[in-house]
N, C-alpha and C. Protein backbone atom coordinates (compact mmCIF):
# COMPACT_ATOMS: atom_id res chain seq x y z
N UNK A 1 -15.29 -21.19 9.29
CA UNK A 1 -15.86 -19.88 9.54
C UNK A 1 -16.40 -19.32 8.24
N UNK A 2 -17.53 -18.64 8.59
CA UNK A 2 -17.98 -18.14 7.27
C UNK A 2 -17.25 -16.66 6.72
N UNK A 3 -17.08 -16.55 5.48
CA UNK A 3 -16.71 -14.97 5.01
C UNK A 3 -17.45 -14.13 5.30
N UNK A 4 -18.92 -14.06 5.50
CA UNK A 4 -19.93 -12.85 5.96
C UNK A 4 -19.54 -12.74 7.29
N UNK A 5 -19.06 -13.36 7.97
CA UNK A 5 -19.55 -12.47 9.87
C UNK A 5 -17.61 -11.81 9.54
N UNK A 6 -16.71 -11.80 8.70
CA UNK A 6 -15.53 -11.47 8.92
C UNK A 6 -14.68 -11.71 9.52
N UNK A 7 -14.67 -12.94 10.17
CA UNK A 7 -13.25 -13.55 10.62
C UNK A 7 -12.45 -14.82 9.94
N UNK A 8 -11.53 -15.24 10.16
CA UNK A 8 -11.01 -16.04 9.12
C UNK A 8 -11.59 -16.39 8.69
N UNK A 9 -10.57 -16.71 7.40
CA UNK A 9 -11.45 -18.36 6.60
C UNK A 9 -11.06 -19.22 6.25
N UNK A 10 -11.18 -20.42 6.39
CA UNK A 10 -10.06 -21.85 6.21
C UNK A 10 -10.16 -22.11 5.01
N UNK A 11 -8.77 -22.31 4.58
CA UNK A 11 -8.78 -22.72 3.19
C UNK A 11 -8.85 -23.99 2.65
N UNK A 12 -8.29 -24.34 1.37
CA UNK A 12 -8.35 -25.26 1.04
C UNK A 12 -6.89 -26.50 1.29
N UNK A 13 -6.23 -25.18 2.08
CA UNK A 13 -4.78 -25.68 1.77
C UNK A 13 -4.85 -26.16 3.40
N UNK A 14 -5.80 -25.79 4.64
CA UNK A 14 -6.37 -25.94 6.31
C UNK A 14 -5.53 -24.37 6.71
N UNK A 15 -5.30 -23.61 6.15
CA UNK A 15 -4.69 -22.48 7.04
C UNK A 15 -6.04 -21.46 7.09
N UNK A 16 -5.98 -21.02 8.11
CA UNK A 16 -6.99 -19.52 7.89
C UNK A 16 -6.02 -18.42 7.90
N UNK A 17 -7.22 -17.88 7.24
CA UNK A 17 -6.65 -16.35 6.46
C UNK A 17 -7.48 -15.17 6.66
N UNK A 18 -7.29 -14.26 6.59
CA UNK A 18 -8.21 -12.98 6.52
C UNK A 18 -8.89 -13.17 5.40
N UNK A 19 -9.97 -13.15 5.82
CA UNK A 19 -11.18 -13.46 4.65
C UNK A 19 -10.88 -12.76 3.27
N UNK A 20 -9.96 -11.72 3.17
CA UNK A 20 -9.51 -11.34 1.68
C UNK A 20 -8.65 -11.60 0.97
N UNK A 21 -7.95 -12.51 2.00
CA UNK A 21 -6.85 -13.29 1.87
C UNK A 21 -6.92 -14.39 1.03
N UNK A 22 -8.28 -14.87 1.53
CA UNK A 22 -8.85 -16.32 1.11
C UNK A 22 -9.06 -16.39 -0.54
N UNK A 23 -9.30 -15.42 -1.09
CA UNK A 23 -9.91 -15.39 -2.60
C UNK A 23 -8.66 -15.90 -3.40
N UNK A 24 -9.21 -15.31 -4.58
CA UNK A 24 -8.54 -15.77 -6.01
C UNK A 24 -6.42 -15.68 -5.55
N UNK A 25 -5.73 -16.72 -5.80
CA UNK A 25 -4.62 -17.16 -5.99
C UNK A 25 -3.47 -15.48 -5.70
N UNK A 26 -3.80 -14.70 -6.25
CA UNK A 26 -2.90 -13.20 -6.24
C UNK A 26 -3.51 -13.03 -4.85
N UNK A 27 -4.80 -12.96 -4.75
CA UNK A 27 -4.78 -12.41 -3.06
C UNK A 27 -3.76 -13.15 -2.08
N UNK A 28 -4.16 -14.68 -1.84
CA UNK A 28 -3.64 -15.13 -0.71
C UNK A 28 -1.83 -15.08 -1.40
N UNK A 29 -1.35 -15.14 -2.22
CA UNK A 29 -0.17 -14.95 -2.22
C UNK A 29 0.33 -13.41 -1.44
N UNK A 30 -0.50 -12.83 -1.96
CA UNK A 30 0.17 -11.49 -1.23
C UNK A 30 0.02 -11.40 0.25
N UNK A 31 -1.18 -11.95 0.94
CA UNK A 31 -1.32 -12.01 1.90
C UNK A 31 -0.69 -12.86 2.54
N UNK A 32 -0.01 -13.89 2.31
CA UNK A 32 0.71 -14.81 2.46
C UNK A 32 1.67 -14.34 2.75
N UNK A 33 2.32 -13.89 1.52
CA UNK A 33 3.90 -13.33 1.76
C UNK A 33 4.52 -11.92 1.79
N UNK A 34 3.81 -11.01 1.75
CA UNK A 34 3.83 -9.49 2.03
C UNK A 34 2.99 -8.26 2.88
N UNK A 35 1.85 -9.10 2.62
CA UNK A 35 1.21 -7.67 3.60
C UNK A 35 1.18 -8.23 4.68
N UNK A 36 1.63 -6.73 5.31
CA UNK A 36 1.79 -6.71 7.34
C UNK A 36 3.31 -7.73 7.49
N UNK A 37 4.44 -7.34 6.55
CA UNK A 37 5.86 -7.73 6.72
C UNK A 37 6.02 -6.66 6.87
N UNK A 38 7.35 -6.45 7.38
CA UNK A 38 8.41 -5.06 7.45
C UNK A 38 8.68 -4.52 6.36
N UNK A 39 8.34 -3.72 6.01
CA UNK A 39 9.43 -3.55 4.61
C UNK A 39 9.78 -2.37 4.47
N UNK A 40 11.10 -2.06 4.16
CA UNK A 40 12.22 -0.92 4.19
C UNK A 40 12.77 -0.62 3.17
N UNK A 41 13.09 0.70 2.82
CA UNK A 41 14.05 1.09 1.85
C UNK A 41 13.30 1.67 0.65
N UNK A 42 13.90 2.85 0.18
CA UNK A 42 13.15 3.69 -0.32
C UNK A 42 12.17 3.81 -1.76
N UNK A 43 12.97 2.79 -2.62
CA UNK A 43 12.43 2.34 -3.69
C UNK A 43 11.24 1.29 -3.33
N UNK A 44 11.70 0.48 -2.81
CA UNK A 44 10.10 -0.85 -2.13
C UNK A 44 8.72 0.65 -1.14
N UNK A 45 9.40 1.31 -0.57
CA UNK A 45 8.17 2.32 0.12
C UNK A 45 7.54 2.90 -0.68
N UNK A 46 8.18 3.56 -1.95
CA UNK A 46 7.93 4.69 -2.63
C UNK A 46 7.19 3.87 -3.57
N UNK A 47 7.35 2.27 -3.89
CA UNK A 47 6.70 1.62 -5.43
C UNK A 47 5.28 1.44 -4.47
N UNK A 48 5.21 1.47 -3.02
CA UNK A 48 3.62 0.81 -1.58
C UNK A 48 2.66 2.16 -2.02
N UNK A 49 3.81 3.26 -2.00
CA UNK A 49 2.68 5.03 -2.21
C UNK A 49 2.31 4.79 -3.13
N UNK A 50 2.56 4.55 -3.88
CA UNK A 50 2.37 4.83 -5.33
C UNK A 50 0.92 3.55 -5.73
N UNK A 51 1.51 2.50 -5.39
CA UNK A 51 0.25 1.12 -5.72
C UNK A 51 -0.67 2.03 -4.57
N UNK A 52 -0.62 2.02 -3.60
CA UNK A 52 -1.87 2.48 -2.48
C UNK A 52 -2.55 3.56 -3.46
N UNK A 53 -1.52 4.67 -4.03
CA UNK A 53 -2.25 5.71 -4.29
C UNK A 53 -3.39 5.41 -5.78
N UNK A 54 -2.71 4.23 -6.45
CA UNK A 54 -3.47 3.94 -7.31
C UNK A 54 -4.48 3.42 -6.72
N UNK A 55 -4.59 2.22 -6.19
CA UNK A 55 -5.45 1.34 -5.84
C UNK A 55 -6.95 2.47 -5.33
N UNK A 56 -7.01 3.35 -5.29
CA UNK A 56 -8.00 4.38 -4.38
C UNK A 56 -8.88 4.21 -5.12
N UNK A 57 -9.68 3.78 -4.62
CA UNK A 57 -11.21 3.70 -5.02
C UNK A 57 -11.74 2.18 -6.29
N UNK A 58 -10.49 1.66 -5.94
CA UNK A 58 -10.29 0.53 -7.03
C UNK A 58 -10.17 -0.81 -6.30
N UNK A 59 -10.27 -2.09 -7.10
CA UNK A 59 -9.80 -3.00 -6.11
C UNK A 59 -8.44 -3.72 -5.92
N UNK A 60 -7.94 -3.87 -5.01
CA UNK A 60 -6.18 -3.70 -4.73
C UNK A 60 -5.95 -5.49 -6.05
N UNK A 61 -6.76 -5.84 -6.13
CA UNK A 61 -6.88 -7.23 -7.15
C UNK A 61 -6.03 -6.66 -8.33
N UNK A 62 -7.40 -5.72 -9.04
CA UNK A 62 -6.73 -4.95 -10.24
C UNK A 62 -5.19 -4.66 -10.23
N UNK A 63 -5.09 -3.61 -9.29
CA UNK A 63 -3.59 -3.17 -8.87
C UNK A 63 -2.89 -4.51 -8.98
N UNK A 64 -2.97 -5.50 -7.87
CA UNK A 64 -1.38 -6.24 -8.21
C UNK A 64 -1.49 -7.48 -9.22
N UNK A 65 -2.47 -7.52 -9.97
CA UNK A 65 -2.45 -7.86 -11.33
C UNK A 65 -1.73 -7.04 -12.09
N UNK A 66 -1.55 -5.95 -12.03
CA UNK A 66 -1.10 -4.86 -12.81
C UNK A 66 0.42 -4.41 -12.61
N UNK A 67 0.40 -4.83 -11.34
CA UNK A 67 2.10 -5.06 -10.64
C UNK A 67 2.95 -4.91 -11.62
N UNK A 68 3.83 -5.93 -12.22
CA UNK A 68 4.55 -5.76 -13.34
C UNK A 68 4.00 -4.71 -14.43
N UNK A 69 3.25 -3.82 -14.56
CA UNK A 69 3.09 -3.47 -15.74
C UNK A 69 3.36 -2.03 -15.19
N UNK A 70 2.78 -2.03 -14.12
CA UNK A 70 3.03 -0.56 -13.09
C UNK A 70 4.76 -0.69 -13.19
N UNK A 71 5.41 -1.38 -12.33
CA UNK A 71 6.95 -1.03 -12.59
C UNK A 71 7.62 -0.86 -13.31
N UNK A 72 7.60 -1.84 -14.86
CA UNK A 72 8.01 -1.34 -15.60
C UNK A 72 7.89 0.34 -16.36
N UNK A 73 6.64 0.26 -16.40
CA UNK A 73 6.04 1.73 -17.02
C UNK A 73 6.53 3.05 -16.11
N UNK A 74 6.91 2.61 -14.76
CA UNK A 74 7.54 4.04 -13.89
C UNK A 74 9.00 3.32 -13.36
N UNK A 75 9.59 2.66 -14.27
CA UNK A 75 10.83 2.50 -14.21
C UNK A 75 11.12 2.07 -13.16
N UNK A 76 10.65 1.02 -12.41
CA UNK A 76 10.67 0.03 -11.36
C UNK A 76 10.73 0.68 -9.73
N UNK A 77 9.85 2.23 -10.18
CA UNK A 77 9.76 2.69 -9.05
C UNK A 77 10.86 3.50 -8.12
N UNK A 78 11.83 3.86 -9.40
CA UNK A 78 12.98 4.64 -8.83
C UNK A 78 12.73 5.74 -8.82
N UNK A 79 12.40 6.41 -7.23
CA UNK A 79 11.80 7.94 -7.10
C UNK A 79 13.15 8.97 -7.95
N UNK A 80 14.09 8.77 -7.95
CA UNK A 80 15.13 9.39 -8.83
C UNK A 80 14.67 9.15 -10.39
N UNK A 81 14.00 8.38 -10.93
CA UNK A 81 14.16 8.14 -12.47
C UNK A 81 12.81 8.65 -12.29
N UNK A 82 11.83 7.78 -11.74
CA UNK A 82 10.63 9.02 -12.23
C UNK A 82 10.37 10.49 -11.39
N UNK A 83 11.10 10.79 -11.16
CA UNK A 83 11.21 12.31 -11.12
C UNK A 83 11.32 13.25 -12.10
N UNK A 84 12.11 12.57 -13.22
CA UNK A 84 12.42 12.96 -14.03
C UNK A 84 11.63 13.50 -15.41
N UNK A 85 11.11 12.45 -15.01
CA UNK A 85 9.53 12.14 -15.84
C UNK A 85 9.03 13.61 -16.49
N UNK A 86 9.24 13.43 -17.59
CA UNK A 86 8.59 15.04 -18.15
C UNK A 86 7.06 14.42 -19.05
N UNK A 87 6.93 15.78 -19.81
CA UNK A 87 5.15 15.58 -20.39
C UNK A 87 5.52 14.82 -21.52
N UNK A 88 6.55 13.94 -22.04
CA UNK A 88 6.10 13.02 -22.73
C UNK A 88 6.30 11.59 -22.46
N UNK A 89 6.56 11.47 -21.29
CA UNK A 89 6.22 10.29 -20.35
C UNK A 89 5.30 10.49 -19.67
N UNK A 90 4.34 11.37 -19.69
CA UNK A 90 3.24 11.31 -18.53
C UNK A 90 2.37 11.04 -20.22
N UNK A 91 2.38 11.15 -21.15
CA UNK A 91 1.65 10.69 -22.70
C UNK A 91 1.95 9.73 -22.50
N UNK A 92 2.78 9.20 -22.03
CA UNK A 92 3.18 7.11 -22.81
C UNK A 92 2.71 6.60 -21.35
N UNK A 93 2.55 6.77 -20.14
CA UNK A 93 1.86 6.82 -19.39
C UNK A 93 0.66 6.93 -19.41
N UNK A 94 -0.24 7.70 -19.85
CA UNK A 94 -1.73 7.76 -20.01
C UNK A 94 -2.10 7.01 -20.85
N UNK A 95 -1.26 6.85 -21.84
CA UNK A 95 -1.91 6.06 -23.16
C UNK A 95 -1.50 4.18 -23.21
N UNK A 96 -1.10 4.21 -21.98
CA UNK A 96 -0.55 2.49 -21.55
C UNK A 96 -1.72 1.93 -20.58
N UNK A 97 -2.06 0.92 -21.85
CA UNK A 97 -3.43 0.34 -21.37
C UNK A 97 -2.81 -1.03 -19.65
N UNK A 98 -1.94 -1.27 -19.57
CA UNK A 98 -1.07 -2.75 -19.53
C UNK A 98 -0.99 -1.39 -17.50
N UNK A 99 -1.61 0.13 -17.59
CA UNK A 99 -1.95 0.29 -16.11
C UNK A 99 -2.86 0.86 -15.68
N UNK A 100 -3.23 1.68 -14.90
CA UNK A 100 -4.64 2.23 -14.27
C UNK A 100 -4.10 3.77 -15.06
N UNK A 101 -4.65 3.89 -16.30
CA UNK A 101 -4.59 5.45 -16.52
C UNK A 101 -5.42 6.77 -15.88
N UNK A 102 -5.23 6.52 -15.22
CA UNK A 102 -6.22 7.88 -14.32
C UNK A 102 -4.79 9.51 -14.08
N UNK A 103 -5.44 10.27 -15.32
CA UNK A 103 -4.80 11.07 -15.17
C UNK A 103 -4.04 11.80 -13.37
N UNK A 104 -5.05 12.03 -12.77
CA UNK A 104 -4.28 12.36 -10.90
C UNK A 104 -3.34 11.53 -10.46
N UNK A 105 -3.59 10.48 -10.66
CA UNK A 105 -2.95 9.66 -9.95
C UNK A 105 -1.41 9.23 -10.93
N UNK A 106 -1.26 9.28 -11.88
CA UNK A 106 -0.14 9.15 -12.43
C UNK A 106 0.55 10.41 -12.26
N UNK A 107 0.03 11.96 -12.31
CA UNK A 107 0.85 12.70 -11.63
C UNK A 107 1.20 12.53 -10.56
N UNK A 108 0.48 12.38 -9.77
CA UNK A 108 0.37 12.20 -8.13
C UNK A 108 2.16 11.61 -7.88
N UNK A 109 1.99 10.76 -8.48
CA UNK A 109 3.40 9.23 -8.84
C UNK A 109 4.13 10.07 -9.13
N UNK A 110 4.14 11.18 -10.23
CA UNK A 110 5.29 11.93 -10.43
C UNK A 110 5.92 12.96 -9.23
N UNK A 111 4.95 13.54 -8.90
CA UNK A 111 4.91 14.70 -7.57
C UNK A 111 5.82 14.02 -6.64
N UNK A 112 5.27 12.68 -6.70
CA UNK A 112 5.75 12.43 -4.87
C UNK A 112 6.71 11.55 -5.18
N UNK A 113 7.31 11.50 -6.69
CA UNK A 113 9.35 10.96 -6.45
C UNK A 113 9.65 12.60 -6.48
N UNK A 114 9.41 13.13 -7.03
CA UNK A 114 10.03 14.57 -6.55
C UNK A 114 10.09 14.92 -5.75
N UNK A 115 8.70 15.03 -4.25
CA UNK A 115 8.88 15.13 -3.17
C UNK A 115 9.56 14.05 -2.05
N UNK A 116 9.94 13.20 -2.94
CA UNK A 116 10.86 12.18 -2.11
C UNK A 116 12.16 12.59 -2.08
N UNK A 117 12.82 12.88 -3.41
CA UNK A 117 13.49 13.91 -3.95
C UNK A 117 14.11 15.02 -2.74
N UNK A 118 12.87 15.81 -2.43
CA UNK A 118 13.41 16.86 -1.39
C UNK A 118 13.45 16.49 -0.35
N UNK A 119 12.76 15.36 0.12
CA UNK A 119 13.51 14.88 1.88
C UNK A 119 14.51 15.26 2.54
N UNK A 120 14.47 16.17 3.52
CA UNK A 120 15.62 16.04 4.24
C UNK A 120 16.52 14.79 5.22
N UNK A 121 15.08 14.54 5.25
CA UNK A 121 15.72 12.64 5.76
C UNK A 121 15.07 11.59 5.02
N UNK A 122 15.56 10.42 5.00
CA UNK A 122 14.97 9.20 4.02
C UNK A 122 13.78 9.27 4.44
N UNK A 123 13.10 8.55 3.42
CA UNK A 123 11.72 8.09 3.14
C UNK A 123 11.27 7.24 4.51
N UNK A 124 12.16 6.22 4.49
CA UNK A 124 12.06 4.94 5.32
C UNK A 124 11.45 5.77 6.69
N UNK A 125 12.58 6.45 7.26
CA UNK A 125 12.91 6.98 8.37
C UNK A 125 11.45 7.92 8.44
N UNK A 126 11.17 8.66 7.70
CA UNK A 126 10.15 9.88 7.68
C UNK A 126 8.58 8.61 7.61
N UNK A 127 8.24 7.79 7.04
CA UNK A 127 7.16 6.45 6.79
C UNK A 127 7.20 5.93 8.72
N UNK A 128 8.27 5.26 8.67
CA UNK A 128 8.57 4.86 9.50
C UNK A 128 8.32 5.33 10.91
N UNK A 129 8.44 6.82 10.99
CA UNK A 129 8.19 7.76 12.17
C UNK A 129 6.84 7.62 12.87
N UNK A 130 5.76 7.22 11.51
CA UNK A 130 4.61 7.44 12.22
C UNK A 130 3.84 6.07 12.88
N UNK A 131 4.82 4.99 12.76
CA UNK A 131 4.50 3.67 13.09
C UNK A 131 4.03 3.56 14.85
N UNK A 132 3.00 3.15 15.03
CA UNK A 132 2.43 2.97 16.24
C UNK A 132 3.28 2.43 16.93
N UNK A 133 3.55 3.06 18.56
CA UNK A 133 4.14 1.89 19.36
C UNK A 133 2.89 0.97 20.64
N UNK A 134 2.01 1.33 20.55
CA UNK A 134 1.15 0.94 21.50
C UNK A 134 1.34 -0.94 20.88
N UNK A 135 0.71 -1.52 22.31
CA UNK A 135 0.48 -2.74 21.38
C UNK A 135 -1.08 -2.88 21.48
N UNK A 136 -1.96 -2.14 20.37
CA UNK A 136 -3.56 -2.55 20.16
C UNK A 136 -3.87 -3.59 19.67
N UNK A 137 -4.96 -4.03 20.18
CA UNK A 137 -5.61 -5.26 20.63
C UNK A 137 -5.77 -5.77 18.99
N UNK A 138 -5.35 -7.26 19.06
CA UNK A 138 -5.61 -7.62 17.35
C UNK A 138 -7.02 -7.74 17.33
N UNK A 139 -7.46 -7.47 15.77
CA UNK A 139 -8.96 -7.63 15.49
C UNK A 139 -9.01 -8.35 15.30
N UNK A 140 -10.44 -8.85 15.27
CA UNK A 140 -11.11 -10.43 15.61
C UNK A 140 -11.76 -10.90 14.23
N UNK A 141 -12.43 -9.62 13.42
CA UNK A 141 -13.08 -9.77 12.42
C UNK A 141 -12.15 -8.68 11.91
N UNK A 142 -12.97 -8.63 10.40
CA UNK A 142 -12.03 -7.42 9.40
C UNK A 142 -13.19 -5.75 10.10
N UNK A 143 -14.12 -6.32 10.45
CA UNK A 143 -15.17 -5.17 11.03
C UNK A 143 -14.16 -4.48 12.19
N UNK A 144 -13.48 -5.00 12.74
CA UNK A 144 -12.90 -4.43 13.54
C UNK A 144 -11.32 -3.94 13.52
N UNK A 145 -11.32 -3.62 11.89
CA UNK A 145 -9.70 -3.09 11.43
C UNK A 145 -10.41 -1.47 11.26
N UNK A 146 -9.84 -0.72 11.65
CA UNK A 146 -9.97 0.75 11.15
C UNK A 146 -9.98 0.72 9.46
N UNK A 147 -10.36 2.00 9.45
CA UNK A 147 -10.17 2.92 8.24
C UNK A 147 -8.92 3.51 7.90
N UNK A 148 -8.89 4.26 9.46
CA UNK A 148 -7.62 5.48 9.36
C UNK A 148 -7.35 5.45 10.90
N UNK A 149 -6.47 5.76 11.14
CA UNK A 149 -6.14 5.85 12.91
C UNK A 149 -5.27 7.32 12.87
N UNK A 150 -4.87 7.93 14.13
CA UNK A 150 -4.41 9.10 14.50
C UNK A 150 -3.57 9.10 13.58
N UNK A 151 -2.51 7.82 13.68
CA UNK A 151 -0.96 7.77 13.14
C UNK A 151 -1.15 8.15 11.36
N UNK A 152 -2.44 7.66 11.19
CA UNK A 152 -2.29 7.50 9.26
C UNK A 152 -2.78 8.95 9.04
N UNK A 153 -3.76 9.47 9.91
CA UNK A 153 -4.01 11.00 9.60
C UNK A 153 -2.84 12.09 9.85
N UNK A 154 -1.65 11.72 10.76
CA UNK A 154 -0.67 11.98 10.71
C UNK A 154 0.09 12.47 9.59
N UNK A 155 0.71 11.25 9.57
CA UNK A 155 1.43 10.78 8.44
C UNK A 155 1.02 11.12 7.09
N UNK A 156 -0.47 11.12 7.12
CA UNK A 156 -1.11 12.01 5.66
C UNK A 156 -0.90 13.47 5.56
N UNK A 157 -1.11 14.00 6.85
CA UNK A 157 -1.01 15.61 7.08
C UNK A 157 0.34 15.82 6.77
N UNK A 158 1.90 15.13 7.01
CA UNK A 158 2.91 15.57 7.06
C UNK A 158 3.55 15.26 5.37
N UNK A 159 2.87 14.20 4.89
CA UNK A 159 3.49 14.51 3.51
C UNK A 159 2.70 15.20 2.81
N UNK A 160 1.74 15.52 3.03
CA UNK A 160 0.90 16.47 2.01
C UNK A 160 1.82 17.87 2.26
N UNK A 161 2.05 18.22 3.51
CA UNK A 161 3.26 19.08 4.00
C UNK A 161 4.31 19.39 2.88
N UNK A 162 4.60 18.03 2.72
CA UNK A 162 6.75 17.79 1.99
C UNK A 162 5.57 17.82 0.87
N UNK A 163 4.73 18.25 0.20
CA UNK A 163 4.46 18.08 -1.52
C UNK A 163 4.27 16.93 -2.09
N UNK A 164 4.18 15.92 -0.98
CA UNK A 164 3.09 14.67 -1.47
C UNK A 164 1.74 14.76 -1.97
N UNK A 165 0.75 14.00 -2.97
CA UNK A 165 0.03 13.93 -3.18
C UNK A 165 -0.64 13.08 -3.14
N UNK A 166 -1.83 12.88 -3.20
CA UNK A 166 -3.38 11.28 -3.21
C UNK A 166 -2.67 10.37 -2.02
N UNK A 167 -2.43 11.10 -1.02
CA UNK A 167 -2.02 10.05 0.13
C UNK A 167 -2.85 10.73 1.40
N UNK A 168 -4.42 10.18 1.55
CA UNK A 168 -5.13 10.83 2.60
C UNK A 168 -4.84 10.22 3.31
N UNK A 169 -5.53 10.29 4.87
CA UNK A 169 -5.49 9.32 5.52
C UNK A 169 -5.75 7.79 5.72
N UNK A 170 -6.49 7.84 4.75
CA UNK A 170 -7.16 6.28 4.45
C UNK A 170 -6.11 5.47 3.81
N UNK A 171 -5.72 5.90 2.70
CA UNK A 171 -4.15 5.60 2.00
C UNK A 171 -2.99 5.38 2.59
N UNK A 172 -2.77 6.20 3.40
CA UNK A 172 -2.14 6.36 4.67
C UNK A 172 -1.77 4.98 5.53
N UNK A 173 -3.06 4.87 5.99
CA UNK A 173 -3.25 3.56 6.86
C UNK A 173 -2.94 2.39 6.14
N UNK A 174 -3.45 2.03 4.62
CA UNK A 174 -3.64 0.93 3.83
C UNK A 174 -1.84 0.73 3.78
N UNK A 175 -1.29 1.75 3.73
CA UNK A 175 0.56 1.65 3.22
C UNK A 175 0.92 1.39 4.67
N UNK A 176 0.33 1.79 5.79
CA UNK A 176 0.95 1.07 7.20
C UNK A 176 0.84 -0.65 7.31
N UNK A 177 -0.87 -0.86 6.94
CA UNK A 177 -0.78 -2.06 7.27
C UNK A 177 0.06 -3.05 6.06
N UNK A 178 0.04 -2.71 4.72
CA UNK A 178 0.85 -3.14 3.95
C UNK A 178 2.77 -3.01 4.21
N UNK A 179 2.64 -2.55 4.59
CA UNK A 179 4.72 -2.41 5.00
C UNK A 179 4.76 -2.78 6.50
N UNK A 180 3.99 -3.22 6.84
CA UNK A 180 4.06 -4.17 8.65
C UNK A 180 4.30 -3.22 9.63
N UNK A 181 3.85 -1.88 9.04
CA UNK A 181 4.19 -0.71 10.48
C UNK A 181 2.86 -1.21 11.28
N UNK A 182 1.59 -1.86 11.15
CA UNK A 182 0.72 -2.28 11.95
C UNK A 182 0.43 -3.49 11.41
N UNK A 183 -0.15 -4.36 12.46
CA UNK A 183 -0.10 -5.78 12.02
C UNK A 183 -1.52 -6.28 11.99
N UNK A 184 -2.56 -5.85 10.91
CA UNK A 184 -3.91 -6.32 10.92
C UNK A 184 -4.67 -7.72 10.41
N UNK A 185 -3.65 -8.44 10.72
CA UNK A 185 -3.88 -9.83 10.76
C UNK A 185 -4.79 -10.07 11.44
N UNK A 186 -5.57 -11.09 11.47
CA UNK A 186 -7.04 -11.40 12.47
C UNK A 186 -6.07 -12.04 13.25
N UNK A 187 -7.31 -12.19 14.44
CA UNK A 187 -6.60 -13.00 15.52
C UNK A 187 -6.35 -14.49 15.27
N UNK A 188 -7.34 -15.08 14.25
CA UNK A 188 -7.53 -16.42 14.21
C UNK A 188 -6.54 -16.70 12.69
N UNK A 189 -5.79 -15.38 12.29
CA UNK A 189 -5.28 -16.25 10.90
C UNK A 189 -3.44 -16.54 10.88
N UNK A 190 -3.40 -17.40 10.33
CA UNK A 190 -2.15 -18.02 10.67
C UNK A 190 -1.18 -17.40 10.32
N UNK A 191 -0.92 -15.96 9.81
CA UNK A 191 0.08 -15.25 9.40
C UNK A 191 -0.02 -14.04 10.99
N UNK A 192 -1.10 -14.14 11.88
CA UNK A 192 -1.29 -12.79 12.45
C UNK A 192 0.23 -13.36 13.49
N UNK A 193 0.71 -11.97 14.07
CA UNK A 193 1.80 -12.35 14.40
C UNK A 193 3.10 -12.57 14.14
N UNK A 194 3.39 -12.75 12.75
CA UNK A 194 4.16 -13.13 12.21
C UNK A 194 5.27 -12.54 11.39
C-alpha cells in the first residue's frame, strides 16, 4: 500500500502499520509498543499531558526524541515534585537546550501538576471518565481519524475548568488515542485491535 492514499504500510519487517508508524525506527517503536495501549496511573498520564502539550504544533518525532531529556528536566514527571517548581526552575528549564523551550508550555507543565494537585479525584479516574463507550467504526485510512471528537472537547472544557492549561481539544484527543482510551489503529494494521 502506498503512504499517500493513507492506509497501512508494509514494512520491511511484512507487518503493516499506520503509515506514521512506518517511518524512522522511534516512530514504529512507539507505535509498536505504546500508542493506543491502556495506560493508567497518575505519573505515566500526567508525563502523556505534558508530551501532548508540548508536542503542539511540533512534530511528536522531536518530542520522543526528547523523551529522556523531558523527564529528567521535570523530575520524571512527578505532578507532586513539579509542582513545586518555583522561578528558578522554570530558568534551568528555559535555558535547557536537551528540551522544547517554549516559554507557555513549560508553564503550562507547571500549572497542570498543580492542578493535578487539586483533584478531588485521581487523574486516572477524571482522564479516564471521558473515554468513549460506543464501539466506532475503525478507520480505514489516517483521513478518516478525527481531529477532536465530542469526548476530547469534553475533556478539554473540564480541565481547563480544574486550572489545566494548553490542553484544547485537539490535545485532548491526541492523549486519548495515545493512552488507548480510543483505538485509532487502521483497520489493515497489525497492532489495530490489540
Amino acid at each position: 500500500m502506498s503512504e499517500t492514499d493513507g492506509a497501512a504500510v508494509l514494512g520491511d519487517d511484512g507487518l503493516a502499520r499506520c503509515p506514521w508508524g512506518a517511518g524512522p525506527p522511534d516512530y514504529a517503536a512507539y507505535h509498536d509498543t505504546e500508542w493506543g495501549r491502556e495506560l493508567h496511573g497518575e505519573q505515566a498520564l500526567f508525563e502523556r499531558i505534558s508530551l501532548e502539550s508540548f508536542q503542539s504544533g511540533l512534530s511528536w518525532l522531536t518530542i520522543l526524541r526528547k523523551r529522556e531529556a523531558f523527564r529528567s528536566a521535570f523530575a520524571g514527571f512527578d505532578p507532586r515534585r513539579v509542582a513545586q517548581f518555583d522561578a528558578e526552575d522554570r530558568a534551568r528549564l528555559l535555558a535547557d537546550a536537551a528540551i522544547v523551550r517554549n516559554r507557555a508550555k513549560v508553564d503550562a507543565t507547571i500549572t497542570n501538576a498543580r492542578a493535578t494537585g487539586e483533584l478531588d479525584s485521581p487523574l486516572d479516574e477524571l482522564l479516564w471518565s471521558f473515554a468513549p463507550d460506543d464501539d466506532r467504526k475503525r478507520p480505514r485510512t489516517i483521513h478518516d481519524v478525527p481531529a477532536t471528537t465530542p469526548e476530547s472537547v469534553a475533556m478539554a472544557k473540564e480541565l481547563k475548568r480544574r486550572g489545566f492549561t494548553f490542553v484544547g481539544p485537539t490535545t485532548c484527543y491526541a492523549l486519548m488515542q495515545a493512552t488507548g482510551m480510543v483505538d485509532d489503529h487502521l483497520t489493515d494494521c497489525f497492532r489495530a485491535g490489540r
